[in-house]
C-alpha atoms as a PDB file:
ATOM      1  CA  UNK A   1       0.560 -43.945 -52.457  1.00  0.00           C
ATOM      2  CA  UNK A   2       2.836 -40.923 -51.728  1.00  0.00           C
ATOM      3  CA  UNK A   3       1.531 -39.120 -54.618  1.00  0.00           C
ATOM      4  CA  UNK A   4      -1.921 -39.912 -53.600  1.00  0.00           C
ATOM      5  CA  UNK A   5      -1.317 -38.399 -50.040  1.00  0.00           C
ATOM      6  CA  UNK A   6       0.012 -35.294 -51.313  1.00  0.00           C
ATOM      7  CA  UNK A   7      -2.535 -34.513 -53.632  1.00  0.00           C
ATOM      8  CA  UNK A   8      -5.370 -35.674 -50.896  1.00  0.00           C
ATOM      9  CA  UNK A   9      -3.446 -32.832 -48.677  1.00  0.00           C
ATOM     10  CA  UNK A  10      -3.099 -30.432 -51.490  1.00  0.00           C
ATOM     11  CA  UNK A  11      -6.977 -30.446 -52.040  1.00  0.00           C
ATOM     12  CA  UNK A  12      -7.739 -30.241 -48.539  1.00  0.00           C
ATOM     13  CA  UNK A  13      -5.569 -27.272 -48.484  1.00  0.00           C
ATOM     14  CA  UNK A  14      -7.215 -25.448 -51.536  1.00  0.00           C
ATOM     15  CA  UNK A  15     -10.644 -25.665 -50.077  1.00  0.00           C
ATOM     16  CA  UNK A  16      -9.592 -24.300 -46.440  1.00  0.00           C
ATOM     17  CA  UNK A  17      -8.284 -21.386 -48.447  1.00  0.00           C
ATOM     18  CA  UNK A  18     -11.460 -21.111 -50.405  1.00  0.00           C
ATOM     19  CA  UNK A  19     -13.769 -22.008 -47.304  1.00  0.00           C
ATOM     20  CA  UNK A  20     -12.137 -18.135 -45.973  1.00  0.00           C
ATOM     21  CA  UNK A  21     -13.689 -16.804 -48.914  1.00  0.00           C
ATOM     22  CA  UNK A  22     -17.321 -17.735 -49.072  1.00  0.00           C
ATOM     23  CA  UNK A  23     -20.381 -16.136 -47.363  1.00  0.00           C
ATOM     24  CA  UNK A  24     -20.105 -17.190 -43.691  1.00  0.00           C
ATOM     25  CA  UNK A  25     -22.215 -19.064 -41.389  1.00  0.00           C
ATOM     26  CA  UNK A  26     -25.385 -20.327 -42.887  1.00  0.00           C
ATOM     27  CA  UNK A  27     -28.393 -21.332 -41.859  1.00  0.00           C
ATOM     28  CA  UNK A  28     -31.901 -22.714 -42.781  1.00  0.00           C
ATOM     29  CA  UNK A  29     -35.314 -21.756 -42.163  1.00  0.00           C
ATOM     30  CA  UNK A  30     -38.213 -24.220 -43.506  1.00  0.00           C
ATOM     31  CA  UNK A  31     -36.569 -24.509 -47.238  1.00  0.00           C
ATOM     32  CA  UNK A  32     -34.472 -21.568 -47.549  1.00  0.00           C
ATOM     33  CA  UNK A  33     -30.724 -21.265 -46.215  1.00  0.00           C
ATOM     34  CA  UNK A  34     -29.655 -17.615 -45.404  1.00  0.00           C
ATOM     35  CA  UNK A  35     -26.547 -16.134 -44.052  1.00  0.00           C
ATOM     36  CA  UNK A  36     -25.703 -12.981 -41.872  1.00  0.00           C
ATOM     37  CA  UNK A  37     -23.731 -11.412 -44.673  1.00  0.00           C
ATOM     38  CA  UNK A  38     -27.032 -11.725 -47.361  1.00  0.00           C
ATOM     39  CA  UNK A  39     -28.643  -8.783 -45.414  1.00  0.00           C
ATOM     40  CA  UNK A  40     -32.184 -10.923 -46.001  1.00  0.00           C
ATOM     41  CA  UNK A  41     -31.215 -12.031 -49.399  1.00  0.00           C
ATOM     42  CA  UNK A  42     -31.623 -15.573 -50.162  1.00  0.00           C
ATOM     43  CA  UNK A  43     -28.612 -18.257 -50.879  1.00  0.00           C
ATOM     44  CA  UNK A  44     -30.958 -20.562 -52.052  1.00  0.00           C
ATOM     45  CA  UNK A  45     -34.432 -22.249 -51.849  1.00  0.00           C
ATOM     46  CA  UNK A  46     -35.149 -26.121 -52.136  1.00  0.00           C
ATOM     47  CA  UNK A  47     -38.763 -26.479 -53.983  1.00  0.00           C
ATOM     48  CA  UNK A  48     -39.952 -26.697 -57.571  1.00  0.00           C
ATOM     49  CA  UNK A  49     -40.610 -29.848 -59.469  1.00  0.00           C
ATOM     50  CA  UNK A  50     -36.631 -31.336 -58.559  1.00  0.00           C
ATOM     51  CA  UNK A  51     -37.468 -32.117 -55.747  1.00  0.00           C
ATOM     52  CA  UNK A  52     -39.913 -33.371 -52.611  1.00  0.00           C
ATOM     53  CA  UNK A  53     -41.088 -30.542 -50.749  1.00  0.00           C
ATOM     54  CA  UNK A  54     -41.590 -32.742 -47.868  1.00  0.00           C
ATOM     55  CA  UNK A  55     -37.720 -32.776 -48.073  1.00  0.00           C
ATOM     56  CA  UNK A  56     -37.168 -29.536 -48.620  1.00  0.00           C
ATOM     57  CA  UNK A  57     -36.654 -28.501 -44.913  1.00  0.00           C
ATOM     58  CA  UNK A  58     -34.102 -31.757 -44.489  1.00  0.00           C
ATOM     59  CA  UNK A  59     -31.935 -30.465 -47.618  1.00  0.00           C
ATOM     60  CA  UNK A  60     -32.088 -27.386 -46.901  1.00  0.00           C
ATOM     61  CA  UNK A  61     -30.772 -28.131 -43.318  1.00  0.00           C
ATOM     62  CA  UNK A  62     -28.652 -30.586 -44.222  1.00  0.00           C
ATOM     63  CA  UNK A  63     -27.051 -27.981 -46.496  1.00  0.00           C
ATOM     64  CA  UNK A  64     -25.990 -25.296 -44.343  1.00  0.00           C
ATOM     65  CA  UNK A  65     -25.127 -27.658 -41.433  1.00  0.00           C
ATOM     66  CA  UNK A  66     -22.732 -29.198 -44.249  1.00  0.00           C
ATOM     67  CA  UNK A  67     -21.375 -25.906 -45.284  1.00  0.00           C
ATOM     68  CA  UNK A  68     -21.059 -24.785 -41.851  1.00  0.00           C
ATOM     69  CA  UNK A  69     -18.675 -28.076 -40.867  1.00  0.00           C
ATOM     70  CA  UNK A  70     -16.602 -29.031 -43.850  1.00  0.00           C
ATOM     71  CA  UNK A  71     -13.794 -26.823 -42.948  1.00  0.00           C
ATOM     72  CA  UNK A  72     -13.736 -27.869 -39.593  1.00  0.00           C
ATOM     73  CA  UNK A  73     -13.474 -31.361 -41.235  1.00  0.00           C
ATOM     74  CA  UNK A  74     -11.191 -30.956 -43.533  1.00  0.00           C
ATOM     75  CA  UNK A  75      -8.661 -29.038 -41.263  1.00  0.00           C
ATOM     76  CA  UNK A  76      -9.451 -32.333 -38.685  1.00  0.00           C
ATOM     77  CA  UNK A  77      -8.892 -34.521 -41.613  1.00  0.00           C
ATOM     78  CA  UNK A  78      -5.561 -32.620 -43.307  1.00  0.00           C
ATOM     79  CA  UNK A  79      -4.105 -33.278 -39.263  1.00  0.00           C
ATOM     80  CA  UNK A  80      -5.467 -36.936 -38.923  1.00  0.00           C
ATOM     81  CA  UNK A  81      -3.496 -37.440 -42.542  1.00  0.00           C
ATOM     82  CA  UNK A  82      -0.162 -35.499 -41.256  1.00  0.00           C
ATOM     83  CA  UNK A  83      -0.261 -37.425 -38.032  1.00  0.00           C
ATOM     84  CA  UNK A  84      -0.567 -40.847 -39.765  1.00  0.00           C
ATOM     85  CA  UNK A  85       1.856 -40.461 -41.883  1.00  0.00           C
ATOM     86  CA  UNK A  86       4.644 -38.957 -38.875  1.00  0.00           C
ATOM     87  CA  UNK A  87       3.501 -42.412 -37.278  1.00  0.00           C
ATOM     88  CA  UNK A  88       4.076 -44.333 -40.402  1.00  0.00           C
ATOM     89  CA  UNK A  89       7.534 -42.825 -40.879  1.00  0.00           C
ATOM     90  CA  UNK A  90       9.167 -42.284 -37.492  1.00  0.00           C
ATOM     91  CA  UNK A  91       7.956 -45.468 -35.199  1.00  0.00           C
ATOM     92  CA  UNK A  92       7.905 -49.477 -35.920  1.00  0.00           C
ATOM     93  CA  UNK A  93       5.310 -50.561 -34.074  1.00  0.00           C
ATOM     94  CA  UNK A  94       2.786 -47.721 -36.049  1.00  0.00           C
ATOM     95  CA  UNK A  95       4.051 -48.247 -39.388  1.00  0.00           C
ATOM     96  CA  UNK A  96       1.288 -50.547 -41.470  1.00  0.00           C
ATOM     97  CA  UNK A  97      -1.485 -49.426 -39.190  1.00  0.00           C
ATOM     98  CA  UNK A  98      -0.911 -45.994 -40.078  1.00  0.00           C
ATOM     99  CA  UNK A  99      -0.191 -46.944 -43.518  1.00  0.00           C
ATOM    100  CA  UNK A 100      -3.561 -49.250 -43.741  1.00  0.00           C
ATOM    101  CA  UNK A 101      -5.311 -45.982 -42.141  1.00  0.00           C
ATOM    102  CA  UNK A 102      -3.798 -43.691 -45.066  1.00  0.00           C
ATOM    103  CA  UNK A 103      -4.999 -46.167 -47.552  1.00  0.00           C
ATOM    104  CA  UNK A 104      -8.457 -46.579 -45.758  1.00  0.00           C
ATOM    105  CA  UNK A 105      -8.847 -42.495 -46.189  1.00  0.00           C
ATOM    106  CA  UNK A 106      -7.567 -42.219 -49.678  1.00  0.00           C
ATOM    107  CA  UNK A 107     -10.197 -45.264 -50.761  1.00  0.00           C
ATOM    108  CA  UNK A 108     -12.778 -42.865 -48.766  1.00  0.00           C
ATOM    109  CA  UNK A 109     -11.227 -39.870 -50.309  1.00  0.00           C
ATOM    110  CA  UNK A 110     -11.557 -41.323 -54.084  1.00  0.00           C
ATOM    111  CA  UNK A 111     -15.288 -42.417 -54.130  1.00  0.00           C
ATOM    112  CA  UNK A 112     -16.348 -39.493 -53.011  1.00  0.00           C
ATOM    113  CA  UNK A 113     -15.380 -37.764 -56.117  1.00  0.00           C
END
């Protein structure tokens, strides 16, 4: 499970690093999501024959609220993870909770992907 931790922290890592490099703060207006750095351009519209244009507005919403909290969550989540495993290591009392907690993230973590 080691090797599962580190690569769950590696991952969260690499998209903190590329979360600093994508358009910033987004936001949605009926189906479209724009940004402040687009200038009025378009990041992207949700209609066409995909999809339910009476969803539209929830995707597109959904969308940028997503975008606009991952990092947060990952940066809460990459903490949560180093904390766990400090309590699984360093007190007796902690150790299978926190273990059982890493193992109830990683399960999380994997069916996700």
């Amino acid at each position: 499970m080691n090797t599962q931790i580190e690569q769950l922290k590696t991952e969260l890592r690499e998209f903190l690093e590329l979360s600093k490099t994508i358009t910033p703060k987004w936001e949605a207006s009926d189906n479209v999501i724009i940004s402040e750095a687009t200038e009025g351009y378009y990041l992207a519209i949700f209609d066409g024959p995909k999809t339910n244009t009476a969803q539209d507005p929830k995707n597109a919403l959904f969308a940028a609220r997503s975008r606009n909290i991952s990092p947060s969550l990952a940066e809460c989540l990459l903490m949560a993870v180093e904390n766990l495993e400090l309590i699984h290591e360093q007190t007796d009392l902690g150790e299978y909770a926190a273990w059982d907690a890493l193992q109830q993230i990683l399960t999380i973590w994997e069916a996700a992907k």
